[in-house]
PDB file of N, CA and C in Angstrom:
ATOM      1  N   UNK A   1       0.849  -1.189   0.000  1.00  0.00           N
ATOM      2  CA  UNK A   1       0.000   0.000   0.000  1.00  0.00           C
ATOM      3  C   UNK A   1       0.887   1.243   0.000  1.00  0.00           C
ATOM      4  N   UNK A   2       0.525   2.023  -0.537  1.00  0.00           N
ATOM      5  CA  UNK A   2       1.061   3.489  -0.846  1.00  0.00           C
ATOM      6  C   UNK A   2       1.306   4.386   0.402  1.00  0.00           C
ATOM      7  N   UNK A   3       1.920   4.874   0.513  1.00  0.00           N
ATOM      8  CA  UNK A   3       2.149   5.970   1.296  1.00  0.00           C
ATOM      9  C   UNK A   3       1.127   6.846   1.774  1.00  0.00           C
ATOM     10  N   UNK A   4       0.688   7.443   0.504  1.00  0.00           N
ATOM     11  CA  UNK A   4      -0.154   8.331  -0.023  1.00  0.00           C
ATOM     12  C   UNK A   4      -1.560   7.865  -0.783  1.00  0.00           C
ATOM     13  N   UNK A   5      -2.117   6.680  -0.483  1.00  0.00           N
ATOM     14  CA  UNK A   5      -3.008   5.971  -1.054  1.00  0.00           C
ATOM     15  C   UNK A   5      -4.435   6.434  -0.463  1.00  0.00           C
ATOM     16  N   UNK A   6      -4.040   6.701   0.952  1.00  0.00           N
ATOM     17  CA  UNK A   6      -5.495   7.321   1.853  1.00  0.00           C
ATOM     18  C   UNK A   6      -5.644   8.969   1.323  1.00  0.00           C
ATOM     19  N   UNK A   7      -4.901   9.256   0.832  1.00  0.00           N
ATOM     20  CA  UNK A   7      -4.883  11.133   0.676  1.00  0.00           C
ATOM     21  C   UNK A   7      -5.370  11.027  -1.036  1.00  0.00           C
ATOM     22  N   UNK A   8      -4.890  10.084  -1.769  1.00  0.00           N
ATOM     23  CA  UNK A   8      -5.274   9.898  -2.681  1.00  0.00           C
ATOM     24  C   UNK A   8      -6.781   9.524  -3.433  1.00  0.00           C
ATOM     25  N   UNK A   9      -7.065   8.341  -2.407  1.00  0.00           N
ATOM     26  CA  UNK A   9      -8.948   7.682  -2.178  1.00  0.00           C
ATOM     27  C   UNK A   9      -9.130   9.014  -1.662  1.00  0.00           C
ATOM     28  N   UNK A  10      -8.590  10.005  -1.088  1.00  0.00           N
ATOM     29  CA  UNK A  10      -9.679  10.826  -0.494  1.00  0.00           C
ATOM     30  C   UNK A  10      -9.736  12.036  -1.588  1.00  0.00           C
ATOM     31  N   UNK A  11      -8.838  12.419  -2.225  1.00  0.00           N
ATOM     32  CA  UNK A  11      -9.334  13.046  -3.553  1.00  0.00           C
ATOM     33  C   UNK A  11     -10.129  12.611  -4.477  1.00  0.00           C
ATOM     34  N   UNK A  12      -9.889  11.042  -4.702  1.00  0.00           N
ATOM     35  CA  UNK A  12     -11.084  10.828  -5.904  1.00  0.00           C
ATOM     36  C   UNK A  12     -12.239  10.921  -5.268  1.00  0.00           C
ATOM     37  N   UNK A  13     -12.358  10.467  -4.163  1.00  0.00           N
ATOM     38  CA  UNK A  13     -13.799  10.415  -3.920  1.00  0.00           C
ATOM     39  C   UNK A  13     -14.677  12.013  -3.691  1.00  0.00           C
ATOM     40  N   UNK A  14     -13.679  12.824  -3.629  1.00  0.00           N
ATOM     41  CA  UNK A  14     -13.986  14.495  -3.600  1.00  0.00           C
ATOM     42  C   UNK A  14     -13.448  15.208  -4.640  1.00  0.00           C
ATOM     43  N   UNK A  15     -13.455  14.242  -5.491  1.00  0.00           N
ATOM     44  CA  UNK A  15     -12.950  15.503  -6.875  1.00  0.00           C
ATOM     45  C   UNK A  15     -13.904  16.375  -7.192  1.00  0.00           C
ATOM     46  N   UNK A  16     -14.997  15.356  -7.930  1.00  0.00           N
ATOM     47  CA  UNK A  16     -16.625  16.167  -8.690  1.00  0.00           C
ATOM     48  C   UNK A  16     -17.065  17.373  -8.373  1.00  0.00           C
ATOM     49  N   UNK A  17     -17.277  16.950  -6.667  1.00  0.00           N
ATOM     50  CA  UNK A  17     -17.892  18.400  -5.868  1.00  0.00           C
ATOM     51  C   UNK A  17     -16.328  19.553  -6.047  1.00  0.00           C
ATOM     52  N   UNK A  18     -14.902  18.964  -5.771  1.00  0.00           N
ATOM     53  CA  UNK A  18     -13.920  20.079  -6.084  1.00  0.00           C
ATOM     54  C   UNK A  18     -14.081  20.460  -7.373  1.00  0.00           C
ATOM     55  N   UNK A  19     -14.083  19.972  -8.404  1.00  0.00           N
ATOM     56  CA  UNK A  19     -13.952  20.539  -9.723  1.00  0.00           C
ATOM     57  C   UNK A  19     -15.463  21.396  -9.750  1.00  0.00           C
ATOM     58  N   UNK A  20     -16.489  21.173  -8.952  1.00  0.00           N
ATOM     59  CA  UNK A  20     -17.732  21.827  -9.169  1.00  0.00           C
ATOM     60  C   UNK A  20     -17.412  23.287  -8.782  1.00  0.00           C
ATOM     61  N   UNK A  21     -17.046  22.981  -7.722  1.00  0.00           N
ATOM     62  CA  UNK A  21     -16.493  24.352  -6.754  1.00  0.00           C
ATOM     63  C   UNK A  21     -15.225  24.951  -6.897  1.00  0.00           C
ATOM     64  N   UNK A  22     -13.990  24.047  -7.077  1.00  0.00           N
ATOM     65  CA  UNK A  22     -12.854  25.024  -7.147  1.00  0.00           C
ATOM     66  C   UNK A  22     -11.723  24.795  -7.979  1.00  0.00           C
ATOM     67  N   UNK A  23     -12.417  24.656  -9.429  1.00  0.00           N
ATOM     68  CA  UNK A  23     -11.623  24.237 -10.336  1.00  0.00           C
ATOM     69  C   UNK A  23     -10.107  25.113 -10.519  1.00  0.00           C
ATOM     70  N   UNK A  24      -9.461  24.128 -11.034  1.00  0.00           N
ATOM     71  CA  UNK A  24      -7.869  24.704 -11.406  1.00  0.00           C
ATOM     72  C   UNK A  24      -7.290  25.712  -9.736  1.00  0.00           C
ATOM     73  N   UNK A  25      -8.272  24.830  -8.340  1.00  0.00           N
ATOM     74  CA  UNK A  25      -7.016  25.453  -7.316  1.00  0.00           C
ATOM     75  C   UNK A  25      -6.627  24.575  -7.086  1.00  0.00           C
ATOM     76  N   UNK A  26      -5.446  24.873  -5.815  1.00  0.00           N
ATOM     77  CA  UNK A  26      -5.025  23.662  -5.666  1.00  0.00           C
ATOM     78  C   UNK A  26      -5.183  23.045  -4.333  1.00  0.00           C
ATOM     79  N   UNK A  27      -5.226  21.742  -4.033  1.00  0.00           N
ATOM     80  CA  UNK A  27      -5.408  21.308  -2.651  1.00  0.00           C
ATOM     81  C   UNK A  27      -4.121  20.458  -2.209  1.00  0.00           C
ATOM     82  N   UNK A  28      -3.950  20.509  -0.599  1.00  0.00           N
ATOM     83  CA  UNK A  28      -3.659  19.817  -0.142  1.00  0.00           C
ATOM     84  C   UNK A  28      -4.258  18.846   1.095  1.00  0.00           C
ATOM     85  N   UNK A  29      -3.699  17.260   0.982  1.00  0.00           N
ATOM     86  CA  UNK A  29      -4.311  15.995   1.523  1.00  0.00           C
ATOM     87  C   UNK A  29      -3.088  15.720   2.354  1.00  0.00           C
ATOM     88  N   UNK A  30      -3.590  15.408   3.762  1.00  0.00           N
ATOM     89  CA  UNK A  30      -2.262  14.583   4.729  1.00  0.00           C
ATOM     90  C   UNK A  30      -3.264  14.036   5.456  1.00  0.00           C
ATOM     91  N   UNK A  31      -2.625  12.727   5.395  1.00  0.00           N
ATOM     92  CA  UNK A  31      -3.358  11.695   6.169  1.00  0.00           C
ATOM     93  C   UNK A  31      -4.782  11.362   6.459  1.00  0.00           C
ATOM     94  N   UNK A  32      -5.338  11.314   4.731  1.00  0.00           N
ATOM     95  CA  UNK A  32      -6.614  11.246   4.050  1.00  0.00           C
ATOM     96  C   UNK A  32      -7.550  12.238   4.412  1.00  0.00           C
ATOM     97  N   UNK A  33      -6.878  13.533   4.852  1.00  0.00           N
ATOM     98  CA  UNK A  33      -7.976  14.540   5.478  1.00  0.00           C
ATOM     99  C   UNK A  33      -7.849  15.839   4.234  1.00  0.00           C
ATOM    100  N   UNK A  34      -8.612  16.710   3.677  1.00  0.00           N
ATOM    101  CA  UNK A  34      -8.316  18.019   3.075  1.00  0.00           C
ATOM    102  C   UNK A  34      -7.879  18.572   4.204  1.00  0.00           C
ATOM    103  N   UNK A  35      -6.715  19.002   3.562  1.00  0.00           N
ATOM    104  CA  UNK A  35      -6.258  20.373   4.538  1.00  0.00           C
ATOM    105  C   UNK A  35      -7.085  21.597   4.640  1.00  0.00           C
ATOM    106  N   UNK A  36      -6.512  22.066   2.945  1.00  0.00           N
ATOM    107  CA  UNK A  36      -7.307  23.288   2.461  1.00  0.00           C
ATOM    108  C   UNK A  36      -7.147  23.598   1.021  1.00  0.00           C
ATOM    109  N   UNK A  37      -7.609  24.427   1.053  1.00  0.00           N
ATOM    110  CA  UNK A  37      -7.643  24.782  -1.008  1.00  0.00           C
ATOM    111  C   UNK A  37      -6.881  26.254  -1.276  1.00  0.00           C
ATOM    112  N   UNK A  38      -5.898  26.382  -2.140  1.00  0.00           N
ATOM    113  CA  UNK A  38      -5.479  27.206  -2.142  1.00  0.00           C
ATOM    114  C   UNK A  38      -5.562  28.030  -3.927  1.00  0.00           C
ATOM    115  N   UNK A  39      -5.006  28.580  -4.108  1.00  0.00           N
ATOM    116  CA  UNK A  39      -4.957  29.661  -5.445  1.00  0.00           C
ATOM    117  C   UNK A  39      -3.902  29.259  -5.945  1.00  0.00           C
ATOM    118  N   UNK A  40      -2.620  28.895  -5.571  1.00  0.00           N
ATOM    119  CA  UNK A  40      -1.800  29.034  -6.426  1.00  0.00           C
ATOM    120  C   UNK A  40      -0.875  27.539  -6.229  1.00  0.00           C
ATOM    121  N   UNK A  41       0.396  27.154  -6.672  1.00  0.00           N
ATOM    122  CA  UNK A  41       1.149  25.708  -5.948  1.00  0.00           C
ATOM    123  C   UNK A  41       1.738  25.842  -4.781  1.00  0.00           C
ATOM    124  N   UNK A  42       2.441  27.309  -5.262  1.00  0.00           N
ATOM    125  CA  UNK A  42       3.682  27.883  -3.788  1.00  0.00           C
ATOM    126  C   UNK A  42       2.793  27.859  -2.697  1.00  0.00           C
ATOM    127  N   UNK A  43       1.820  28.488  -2.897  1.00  0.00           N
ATOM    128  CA  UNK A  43       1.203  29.057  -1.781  1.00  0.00           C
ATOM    129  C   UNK A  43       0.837  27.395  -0.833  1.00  0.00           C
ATOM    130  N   UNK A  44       0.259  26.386  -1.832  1.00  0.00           N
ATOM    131  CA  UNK A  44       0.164  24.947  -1.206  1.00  0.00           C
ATOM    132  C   UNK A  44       1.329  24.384  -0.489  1.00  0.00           C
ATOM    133  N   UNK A  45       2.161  24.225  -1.287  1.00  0.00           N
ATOM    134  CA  UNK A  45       3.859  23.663  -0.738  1.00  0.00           C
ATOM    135  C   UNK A  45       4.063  24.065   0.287  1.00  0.00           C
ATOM    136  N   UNK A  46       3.972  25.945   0.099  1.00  0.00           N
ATOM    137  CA  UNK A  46       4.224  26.582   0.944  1.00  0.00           C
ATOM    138  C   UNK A  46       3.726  26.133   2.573  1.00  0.00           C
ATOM    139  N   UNK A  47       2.509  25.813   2.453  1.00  0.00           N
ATOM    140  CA  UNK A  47       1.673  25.837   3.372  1.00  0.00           C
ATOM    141  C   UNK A  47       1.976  24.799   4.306  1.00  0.00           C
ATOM    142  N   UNK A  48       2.046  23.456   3.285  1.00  0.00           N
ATOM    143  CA  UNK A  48       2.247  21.919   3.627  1.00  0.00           C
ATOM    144  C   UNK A  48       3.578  21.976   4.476  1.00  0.00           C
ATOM    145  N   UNK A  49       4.814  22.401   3.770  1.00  0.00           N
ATOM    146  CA  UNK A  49       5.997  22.108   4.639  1.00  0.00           C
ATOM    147  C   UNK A  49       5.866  22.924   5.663  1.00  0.00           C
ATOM    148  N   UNK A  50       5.995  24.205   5.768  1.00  0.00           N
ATOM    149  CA  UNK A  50       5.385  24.477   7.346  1.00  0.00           C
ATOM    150  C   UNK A  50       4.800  23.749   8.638  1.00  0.00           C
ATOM    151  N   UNK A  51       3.061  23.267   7.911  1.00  0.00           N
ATOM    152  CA  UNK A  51       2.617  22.127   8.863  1.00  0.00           C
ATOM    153  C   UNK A  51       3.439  20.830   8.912  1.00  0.00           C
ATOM    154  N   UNK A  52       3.755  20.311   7.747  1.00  0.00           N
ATOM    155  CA  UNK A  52       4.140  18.613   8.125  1.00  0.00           C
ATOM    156  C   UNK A  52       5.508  18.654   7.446  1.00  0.00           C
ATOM    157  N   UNK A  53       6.277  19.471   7.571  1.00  0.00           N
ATOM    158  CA  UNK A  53       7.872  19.464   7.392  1.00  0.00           C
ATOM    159  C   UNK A  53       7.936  18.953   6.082  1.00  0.00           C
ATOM    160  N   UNK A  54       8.644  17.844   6.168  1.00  0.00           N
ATOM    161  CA  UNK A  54       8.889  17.195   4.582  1.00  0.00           C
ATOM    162  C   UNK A  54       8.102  15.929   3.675  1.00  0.00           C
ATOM    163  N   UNK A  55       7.003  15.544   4.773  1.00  0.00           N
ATOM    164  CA  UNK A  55       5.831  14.817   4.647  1.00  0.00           C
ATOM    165  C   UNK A  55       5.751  13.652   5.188  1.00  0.00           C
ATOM    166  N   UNK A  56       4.864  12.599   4.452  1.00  0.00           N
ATOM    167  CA  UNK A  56       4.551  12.973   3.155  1.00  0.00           C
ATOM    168  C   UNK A  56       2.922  13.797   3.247  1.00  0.00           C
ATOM    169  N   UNK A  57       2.635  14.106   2.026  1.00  0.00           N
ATOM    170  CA  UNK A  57       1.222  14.927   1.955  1.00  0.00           C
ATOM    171  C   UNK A  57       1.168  15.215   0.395  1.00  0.00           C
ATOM    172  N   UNK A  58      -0.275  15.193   0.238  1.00  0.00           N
ATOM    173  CA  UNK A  58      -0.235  15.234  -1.106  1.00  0.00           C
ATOM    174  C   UNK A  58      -0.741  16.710  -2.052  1.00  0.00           C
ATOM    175  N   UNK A  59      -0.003  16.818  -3.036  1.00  0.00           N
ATOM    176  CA  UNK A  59      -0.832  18.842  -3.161  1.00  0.00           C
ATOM    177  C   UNK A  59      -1.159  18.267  -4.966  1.00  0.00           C
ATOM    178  N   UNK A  60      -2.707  18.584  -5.507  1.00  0.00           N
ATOM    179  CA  UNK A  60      -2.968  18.349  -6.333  1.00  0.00           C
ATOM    180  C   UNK A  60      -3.711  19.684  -7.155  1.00  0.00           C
ATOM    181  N   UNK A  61      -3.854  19.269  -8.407  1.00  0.00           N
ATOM    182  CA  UNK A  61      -4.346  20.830  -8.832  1.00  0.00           C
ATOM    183  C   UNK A  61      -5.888  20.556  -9.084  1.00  0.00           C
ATOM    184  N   UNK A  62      -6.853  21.245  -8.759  1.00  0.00           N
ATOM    185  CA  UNK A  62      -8.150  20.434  -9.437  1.00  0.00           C
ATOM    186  C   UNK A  62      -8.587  20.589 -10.793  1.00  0.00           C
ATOM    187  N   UNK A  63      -8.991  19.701 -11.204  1.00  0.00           N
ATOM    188  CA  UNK A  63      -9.577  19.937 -13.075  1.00  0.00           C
ATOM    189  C   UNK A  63      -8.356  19.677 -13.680  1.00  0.00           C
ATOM    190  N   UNK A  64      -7.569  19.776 -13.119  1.00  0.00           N
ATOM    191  CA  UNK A  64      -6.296  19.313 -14.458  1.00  0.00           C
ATOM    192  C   UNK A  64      -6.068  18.260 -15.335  1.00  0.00           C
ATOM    193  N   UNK A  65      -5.668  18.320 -16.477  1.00  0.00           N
ATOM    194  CA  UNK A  65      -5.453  17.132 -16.897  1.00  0.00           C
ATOM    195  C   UNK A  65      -4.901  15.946 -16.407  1.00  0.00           C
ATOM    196  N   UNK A  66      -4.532  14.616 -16.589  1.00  0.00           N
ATOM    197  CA  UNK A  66      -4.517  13.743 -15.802  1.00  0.00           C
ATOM    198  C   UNK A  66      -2.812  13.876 -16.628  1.00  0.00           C
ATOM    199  N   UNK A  67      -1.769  13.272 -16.209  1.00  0.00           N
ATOM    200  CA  UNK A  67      -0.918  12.991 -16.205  1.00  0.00           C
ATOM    201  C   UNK A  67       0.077  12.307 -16.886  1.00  0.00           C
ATOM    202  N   UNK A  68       0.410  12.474 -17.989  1.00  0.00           N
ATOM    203  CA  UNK A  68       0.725  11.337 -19.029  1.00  0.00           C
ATOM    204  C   UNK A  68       2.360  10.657 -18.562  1.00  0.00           C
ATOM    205  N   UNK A  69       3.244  11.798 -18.682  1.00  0.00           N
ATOM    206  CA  UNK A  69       4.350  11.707 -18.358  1.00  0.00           C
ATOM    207  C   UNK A  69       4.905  12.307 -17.187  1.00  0.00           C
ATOM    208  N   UNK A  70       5.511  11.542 -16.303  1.00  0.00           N
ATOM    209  CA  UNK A  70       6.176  12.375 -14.958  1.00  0.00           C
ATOM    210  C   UNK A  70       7.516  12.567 -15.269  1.00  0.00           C
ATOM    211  N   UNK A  71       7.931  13.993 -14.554  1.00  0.00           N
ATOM    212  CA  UNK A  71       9.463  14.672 -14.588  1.00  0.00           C
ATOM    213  C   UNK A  71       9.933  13.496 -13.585  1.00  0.00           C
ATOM    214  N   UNK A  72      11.497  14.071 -13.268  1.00  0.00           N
ATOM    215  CA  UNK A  72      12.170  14.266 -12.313  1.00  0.00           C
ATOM    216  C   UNK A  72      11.280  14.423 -10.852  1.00  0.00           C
ATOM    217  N   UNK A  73      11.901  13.968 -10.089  1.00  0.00           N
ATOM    218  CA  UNK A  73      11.188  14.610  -8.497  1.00  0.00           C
ATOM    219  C   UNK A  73      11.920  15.957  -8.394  1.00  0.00           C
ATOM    220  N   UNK A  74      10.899  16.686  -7.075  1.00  0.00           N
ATOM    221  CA  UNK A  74      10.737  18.167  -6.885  1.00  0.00           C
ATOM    222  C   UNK A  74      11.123  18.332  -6.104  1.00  0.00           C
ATOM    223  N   UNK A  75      12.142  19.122  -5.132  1.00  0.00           N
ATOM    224  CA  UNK A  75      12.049  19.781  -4.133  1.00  0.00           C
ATOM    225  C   UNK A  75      11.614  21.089  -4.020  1.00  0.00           C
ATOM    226  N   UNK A  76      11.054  21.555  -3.248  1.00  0.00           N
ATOM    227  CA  UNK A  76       9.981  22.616  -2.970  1.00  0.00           C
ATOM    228  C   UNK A  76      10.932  23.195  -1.324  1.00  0.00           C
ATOM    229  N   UNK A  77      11.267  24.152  -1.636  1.00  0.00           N
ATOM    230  CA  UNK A  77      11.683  25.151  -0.777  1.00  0.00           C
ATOM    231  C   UNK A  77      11.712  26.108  -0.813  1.00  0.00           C
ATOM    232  N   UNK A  78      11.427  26.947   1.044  1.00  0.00           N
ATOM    233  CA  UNK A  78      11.014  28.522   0.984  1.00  0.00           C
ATOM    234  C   UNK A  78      12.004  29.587   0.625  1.00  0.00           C
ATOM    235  N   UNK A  79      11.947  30.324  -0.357  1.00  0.00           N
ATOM    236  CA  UNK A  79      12.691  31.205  -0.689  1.00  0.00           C
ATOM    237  C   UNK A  79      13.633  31.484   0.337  1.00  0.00           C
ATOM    238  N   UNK A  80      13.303  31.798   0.988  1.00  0.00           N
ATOM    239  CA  UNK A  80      14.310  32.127   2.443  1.00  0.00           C
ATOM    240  C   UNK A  80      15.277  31.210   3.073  1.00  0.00           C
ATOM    241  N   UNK A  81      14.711  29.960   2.882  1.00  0.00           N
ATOM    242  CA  UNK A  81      15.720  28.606   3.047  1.00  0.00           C
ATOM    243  C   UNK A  81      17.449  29.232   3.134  1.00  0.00           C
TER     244      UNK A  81
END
């Protein structure tokens, strides 16, 4: 089982009503709960490492296309770092 499998079931099962309501923001999921919904990615990342350091947690965009090809992995750090 995934890491991230409960944060994940908990987006699909709340996409519809998100894409109804807050298409193209973005959310973050830790430990199958919504955190919150935000406007932009930074502002998510931003948000996430603050609360849960380096994770894991999941930050998704809503309405987006689904995913064909994945980069490289990301590190996400605060300007100020």
């Amino acid at each position: 089982m995934s890491v991230l499998s409960a944060d994940i079931a908990r987006f699909e099962a709340m996409r519809t009503d998100l894409e109804h309501r807050h298409k193209l923001k973005w959310v973050v999921f830790h430990e199958g709960e919504l955190i919150d919904i935000y406007s932009d990615f930074e502002a998510a990342a931003s948000d996430a490492i603050d609360r849960f350091d380096t994770g894991p947690f999941l930050i998704r965009q809503i309405g987006a296309p689904p995913q064909t090809h994945l980069m490289g992995g990301m590190v996400f750090t605060h300007a100020n770092a």
